[in-house]
C-alpha atoms as a PDB file:
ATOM      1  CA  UNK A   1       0.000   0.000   0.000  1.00  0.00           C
ATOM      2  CA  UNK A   2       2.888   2.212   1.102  1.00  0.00           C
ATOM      3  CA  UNK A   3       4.553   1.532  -2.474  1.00  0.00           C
ATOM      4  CA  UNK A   4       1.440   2.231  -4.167  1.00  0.00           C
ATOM      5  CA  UNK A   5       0.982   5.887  -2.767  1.00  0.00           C
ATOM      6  CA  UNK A   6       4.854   6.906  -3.253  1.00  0.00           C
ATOM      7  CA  UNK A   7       4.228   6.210  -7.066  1.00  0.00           C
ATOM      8  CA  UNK A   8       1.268   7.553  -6.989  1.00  0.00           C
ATOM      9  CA  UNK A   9       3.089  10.704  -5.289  1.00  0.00           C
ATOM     10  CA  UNK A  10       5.592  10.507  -8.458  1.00  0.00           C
ATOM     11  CA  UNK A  11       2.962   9.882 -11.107  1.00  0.00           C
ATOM     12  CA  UNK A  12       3.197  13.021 -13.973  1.00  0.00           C
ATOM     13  CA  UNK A  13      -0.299  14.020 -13.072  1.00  0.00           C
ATOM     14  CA  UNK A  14      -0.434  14.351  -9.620  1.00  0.00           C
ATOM     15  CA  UNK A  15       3.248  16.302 -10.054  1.00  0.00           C
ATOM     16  CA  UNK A  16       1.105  18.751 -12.616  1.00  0.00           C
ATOM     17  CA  UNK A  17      -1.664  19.199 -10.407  1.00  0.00           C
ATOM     18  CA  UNK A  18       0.613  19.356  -6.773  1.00  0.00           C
ATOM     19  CA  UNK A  19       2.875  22.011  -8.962  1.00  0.00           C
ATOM     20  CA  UNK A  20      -0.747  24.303  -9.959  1.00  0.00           C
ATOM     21  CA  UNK A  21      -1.859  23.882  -6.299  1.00  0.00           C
ATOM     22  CA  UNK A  22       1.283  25.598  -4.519  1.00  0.00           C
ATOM     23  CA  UNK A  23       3.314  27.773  -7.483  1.00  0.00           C
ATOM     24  CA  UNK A  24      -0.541  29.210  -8.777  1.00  0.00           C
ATOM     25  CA  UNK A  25      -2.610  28.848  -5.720  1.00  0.00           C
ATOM     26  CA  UNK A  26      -4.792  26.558  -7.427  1.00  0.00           C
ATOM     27  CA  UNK A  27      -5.300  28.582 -10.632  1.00  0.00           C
ATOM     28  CA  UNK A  28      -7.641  30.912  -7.834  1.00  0.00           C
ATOM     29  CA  UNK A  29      -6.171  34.416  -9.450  1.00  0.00           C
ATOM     30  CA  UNK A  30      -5.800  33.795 -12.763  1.00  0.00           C
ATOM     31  CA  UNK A  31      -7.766  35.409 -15.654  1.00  0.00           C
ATOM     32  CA  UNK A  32     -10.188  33.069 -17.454  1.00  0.00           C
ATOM     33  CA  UNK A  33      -7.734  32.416 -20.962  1.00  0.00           C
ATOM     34  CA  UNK A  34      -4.822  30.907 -18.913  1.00  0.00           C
ATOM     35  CA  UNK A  35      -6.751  28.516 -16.605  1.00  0.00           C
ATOM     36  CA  UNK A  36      -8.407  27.686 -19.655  1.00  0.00           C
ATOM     37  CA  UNK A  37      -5.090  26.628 -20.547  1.00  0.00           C
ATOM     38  CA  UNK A  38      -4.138  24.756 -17.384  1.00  0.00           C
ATOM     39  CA  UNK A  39      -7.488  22.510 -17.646  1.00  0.00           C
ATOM     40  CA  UNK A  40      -6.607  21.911 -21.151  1.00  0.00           C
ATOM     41  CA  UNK A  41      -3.063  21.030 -20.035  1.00  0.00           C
ATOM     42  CA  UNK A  42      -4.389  18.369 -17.842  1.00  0.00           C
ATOM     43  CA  UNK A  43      -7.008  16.844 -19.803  1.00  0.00           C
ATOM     44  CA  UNK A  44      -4.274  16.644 -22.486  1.00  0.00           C
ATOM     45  CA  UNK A  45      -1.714  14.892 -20.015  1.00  0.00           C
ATOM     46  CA  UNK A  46      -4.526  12.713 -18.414  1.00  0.00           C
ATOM     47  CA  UNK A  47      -4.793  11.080 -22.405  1.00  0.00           C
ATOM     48  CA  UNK A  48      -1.719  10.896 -22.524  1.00  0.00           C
ATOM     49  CA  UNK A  49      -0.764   8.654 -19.731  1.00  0.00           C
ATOM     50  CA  UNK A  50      -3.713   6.579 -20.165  1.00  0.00           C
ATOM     51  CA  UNK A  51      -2.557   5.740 -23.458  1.00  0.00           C
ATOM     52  CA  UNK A  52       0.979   4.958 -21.452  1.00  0.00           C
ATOM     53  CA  UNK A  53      -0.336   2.619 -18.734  1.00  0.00           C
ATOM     54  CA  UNK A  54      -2.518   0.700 -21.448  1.00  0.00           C
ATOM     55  CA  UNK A  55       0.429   0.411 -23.969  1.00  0.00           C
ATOM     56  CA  UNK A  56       2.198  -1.078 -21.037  1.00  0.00           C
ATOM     57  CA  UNK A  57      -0.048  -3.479 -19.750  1.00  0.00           C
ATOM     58  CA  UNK A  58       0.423  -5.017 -23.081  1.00  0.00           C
ATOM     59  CA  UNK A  59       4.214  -4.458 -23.815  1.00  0.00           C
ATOM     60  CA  UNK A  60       5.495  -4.562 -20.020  1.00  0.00           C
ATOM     61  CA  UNK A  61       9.232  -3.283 -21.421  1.00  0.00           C
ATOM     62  CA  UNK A  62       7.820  -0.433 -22.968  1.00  0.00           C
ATOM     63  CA  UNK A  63      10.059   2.841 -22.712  1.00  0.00           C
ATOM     64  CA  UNK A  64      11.013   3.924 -19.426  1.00  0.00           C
ATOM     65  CA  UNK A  65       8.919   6.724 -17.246  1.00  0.00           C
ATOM     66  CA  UNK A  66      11.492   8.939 -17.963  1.00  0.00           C
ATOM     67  CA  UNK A  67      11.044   8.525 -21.366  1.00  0.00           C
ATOM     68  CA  UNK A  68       7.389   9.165 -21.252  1.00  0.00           C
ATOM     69  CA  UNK A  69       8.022  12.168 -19.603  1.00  0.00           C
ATOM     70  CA  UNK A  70      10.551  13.553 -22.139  1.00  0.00           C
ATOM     71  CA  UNK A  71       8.521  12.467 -25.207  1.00  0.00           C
ATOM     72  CA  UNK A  72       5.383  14.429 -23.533  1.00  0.00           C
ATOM     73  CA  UNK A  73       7.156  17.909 -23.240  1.00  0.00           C
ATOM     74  CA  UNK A  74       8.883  16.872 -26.853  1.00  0.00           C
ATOM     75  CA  UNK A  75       5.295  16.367 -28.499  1.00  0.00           C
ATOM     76  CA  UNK A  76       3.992  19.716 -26.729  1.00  0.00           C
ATOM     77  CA  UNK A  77       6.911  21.859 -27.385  1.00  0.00           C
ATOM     78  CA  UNK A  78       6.452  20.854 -31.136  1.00  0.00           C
ATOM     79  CA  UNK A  79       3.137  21.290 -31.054  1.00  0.00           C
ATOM     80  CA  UNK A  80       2.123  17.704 -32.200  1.00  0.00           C
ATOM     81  CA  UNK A  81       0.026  17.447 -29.131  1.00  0.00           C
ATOM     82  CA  UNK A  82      -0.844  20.907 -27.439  1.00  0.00           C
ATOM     83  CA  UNK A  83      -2.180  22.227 -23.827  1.00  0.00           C
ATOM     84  CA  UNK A  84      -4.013  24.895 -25.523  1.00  0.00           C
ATOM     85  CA  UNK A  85      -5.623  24.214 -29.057  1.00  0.00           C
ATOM     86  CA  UNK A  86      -7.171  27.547 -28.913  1.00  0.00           C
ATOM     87  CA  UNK A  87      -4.408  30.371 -27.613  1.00  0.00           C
ATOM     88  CA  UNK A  88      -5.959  33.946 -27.529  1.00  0.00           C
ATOM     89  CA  UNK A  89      -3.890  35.092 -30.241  1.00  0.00           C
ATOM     90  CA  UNK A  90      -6.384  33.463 -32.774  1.00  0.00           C
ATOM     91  CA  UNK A  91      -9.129  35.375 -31.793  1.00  0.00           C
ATOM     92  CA  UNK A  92      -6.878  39.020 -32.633  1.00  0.00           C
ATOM     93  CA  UNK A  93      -9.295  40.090 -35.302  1.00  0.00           C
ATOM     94  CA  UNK A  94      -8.271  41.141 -38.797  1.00  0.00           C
ATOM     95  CA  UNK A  95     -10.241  43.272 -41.128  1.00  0.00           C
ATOM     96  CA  UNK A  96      -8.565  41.889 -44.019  1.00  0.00           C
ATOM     97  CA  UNK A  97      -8.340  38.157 -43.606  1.00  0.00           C
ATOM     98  CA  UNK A  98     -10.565  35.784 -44.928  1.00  0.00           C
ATOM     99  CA  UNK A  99     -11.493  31.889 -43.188  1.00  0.00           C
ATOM    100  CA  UNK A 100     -11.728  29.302 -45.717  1.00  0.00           C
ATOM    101  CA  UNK A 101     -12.611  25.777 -43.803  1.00  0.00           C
ATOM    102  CA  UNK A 102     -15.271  23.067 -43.370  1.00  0.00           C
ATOM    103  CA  UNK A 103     -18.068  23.749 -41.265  1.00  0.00           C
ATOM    104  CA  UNK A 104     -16.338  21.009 -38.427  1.00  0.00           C
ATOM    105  CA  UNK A 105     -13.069  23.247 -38.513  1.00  0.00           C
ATOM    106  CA  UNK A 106     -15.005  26.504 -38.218  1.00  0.00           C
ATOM    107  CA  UNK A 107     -16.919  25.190 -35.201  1.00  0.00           C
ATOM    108  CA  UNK A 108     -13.568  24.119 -33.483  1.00  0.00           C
ATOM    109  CA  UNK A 109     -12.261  27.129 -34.453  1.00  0.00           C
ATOM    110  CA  UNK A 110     -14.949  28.857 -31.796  1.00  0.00           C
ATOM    111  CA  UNK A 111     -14.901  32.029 -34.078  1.00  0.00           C
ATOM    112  CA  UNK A 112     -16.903  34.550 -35.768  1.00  0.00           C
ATOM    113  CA  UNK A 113     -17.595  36.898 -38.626  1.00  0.00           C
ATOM    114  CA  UNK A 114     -19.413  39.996 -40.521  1.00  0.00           C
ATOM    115  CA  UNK A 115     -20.276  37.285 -43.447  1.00  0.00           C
ATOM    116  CA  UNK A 116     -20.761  34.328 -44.179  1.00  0.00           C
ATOM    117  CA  UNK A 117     -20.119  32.397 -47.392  1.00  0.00           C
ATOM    118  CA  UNK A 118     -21.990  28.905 -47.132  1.00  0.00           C
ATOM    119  CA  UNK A 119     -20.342  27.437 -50.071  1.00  0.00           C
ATOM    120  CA  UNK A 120     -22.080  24.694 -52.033  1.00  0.00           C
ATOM    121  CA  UNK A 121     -25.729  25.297 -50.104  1.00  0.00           C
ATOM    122  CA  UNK A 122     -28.008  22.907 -51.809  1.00  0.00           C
ATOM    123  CA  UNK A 123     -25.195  19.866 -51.356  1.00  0.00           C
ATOM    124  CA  UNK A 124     -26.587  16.661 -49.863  1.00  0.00           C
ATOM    125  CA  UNK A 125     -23.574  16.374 -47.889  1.00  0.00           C
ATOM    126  CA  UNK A 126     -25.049  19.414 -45.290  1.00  0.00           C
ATOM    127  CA  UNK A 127     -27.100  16.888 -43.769  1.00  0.00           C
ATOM    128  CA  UNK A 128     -24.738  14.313 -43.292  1.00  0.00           C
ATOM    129  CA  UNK A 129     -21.925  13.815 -40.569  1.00  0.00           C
ATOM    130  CA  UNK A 130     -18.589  13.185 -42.903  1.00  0.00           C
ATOM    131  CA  UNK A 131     -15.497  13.409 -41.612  1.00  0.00           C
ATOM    132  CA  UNK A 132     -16.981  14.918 -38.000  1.00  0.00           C
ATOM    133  CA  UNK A 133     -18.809  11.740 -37.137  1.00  0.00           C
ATOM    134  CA  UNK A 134     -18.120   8.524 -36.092  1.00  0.00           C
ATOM    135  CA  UNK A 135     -18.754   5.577 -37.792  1.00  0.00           C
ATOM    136  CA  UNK A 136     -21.836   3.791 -36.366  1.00  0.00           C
ATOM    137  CA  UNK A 137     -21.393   6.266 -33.226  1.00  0.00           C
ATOM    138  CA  UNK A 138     -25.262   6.406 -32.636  1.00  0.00           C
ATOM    139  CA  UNK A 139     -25.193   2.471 -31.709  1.00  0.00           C
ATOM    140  CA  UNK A 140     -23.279   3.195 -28.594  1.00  0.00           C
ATOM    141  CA  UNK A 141     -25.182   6.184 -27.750  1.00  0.00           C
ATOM    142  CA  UNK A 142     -27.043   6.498 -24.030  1.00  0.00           C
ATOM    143  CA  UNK A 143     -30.532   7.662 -25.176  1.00  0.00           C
ATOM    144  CA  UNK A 144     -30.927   4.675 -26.963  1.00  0.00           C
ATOM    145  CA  UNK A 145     -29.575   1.419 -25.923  1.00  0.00           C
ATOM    146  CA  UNK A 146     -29.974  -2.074 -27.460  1.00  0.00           C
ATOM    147  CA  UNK A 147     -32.176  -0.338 -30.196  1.00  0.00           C
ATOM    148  CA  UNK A 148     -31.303  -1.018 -34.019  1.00  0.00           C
ATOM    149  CA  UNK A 149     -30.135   1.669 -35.810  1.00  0.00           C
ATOM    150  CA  UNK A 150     -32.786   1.946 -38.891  1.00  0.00           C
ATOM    151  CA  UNK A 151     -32.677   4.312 -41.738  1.00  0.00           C
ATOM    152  CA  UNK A 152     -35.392   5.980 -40.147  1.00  0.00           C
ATOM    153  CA  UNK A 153     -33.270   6.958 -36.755  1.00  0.00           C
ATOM    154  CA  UNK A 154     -30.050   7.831 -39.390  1.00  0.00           C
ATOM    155  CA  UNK A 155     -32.666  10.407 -41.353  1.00  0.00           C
ATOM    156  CA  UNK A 156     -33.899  11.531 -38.002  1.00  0.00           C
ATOM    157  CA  UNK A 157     -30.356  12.557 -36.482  1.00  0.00           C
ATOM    158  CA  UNK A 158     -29.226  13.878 -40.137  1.00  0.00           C
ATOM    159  CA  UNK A 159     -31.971  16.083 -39.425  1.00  0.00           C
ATOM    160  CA  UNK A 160     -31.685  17.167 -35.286  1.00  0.00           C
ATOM    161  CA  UNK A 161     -27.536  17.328 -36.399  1.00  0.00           C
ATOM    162  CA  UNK A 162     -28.545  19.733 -39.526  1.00  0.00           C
ATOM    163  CA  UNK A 163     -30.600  21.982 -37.219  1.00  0.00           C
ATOM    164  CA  UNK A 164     -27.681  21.802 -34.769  1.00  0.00           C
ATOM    165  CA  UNK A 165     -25.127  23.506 -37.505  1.00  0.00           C
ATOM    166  CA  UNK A 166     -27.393  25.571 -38.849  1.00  0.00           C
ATOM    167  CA  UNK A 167     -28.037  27.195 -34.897  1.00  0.00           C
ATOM    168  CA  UNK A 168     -24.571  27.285 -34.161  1.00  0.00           C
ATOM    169  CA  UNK A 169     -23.411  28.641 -37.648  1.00  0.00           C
ATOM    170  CA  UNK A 170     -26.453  31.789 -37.400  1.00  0.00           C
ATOM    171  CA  UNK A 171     -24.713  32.568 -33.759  1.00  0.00           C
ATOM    172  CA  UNK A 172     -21.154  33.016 -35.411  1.00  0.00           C
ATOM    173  CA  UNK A 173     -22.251  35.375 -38.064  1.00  0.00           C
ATOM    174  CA  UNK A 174     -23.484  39.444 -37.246  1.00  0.00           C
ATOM    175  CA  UNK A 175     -25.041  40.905 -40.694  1.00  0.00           C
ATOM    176  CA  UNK A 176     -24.722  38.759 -43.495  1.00  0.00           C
ATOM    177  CA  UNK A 177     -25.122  35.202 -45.303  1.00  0.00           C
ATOM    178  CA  UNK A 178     -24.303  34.346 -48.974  1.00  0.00           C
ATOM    179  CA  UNK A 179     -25.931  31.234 -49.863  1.00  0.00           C
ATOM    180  CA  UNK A 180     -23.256  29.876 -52.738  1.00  0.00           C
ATOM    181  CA  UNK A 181     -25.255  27.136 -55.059  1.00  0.00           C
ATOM    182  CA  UNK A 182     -24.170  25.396 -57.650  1.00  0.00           C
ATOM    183  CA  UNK A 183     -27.148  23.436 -59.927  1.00  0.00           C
ATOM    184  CA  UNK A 184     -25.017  20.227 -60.225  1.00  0.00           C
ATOM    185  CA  UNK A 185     -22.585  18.360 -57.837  1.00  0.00           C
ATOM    186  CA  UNK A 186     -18.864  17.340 -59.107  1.00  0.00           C
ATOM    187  CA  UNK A 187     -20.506  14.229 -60.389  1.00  0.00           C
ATOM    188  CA  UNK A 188     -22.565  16.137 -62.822  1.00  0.00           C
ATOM    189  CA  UNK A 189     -25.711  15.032 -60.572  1.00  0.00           C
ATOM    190  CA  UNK A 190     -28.874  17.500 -59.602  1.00  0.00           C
ATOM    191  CA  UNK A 191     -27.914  19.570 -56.021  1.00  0.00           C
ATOM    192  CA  UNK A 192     -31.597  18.550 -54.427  1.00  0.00           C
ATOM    193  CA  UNK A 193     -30.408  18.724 -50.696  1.00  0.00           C
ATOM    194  CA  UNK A 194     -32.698  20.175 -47.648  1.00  0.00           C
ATOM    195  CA  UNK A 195     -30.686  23.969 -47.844  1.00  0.00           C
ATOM    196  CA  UNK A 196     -31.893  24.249 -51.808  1.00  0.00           C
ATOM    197  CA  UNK A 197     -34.861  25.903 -50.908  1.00  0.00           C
ATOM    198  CA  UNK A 198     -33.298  28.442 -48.862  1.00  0.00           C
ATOM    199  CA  UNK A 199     -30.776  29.403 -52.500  1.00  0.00           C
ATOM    200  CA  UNK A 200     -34.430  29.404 -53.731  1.00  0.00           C
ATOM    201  CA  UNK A 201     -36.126  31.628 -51.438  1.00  0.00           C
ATOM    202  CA  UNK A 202     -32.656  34.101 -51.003  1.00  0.00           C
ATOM    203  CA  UNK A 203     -32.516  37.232 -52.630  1.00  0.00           C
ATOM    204  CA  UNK A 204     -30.074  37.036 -55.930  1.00  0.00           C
ATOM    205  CA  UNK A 205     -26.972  38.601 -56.079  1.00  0.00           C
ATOM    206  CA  UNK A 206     -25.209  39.066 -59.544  1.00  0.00           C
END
């Protein structure tokens, strides 16, 4: 038991979190962006390690603590991993720049804008996850356990997740919204998806 709590007292995390408690007084006076940071900082270590202790219960003579440790402040001082995936300094406004990205990487991004250009409005793919979901995710959801997933619950969450983007997408933008359509998809098929008849109800502009 004795041996348990001294490596317990040497494990990375509880160093991180003994090292906040006395050198920032817990994180008490500190403005909101940089213990933003320090929770970020541990949630981001906390992964980490867990992916350590599981990689070693399989591979007992995996690299040494030591190691670990070095390889952690290697990864964050190269940014490969990071404490803070959002620093402040993104959020400096510029009146001339222009943010070109997929409605997952604007989200992340927590930012907004004047405009908005949705590109390719009437697109099928606006209703549908892509790259930002999961495959088969909704099987291991809570609010539904042990149920099938049927076409009919996929349509119904395309839909609720649609209406979710759309919400959070309205919030990030102050005047304006340019609907960009095009009347046929890269595959030379018709554009028929559930934002077409907003590009049909929009006000043309030349």
């Amino acid at each position: 038991m004795k041996k348990r709590q001294q490596e317990a007292k040497l494990f990375p995390i509880f160093v991180l979190n003994q090292a906040i408690e006395q050198l920032l007084n817990d994180g008490e006076n500190l403005p909101f962006d940089h213990l933003a940071a320090l929770r970020e900082l541990m949630e981001t270590a906390q992964h980490f390690w867990e992916i350590d202790r599981r990689l070693r219960e399989s591979e007992p003579s995996f690299q040494s603590p030591s190691e670990t440790i070095s390889q952690f402040i290697q990864l964050l001082r190269r940014g490969t991993i990071t404490a803070n995936p959002y620093p402040v300094r993104q959020f400096i406004k510029s009146s001339s720049a222009v943010t070109l990205g997929n409605i997952f990487q604007y989200r992340s991004f927590r930012s907004s804008h004047r405009w908005h250009f949705w590109l390719d409005c009437s697109s099928p793919l606006w209703e549908q996850g892509g790259a930002a979901t999961l495959f088969a995710a909704p099987i291991f959801w809570r609010k539904s356990p042990y149920q099938p997933w049927t076409t009919e619950a996929e349509l119904e969450e395309n839909q609720d997740r649609l209406q979710r983007v759309l919400r959070d997408l309205l919030a990030r933008v102050s005047e304006k919204v340019i609907l960009c359509h095009s009347d046929l998809g890269v595959s030379g098929t018709d554009q028929t998806g559930q934002l077409l008849s907003l590009v049909q109800a929009a006000k043309e502009y030349d």
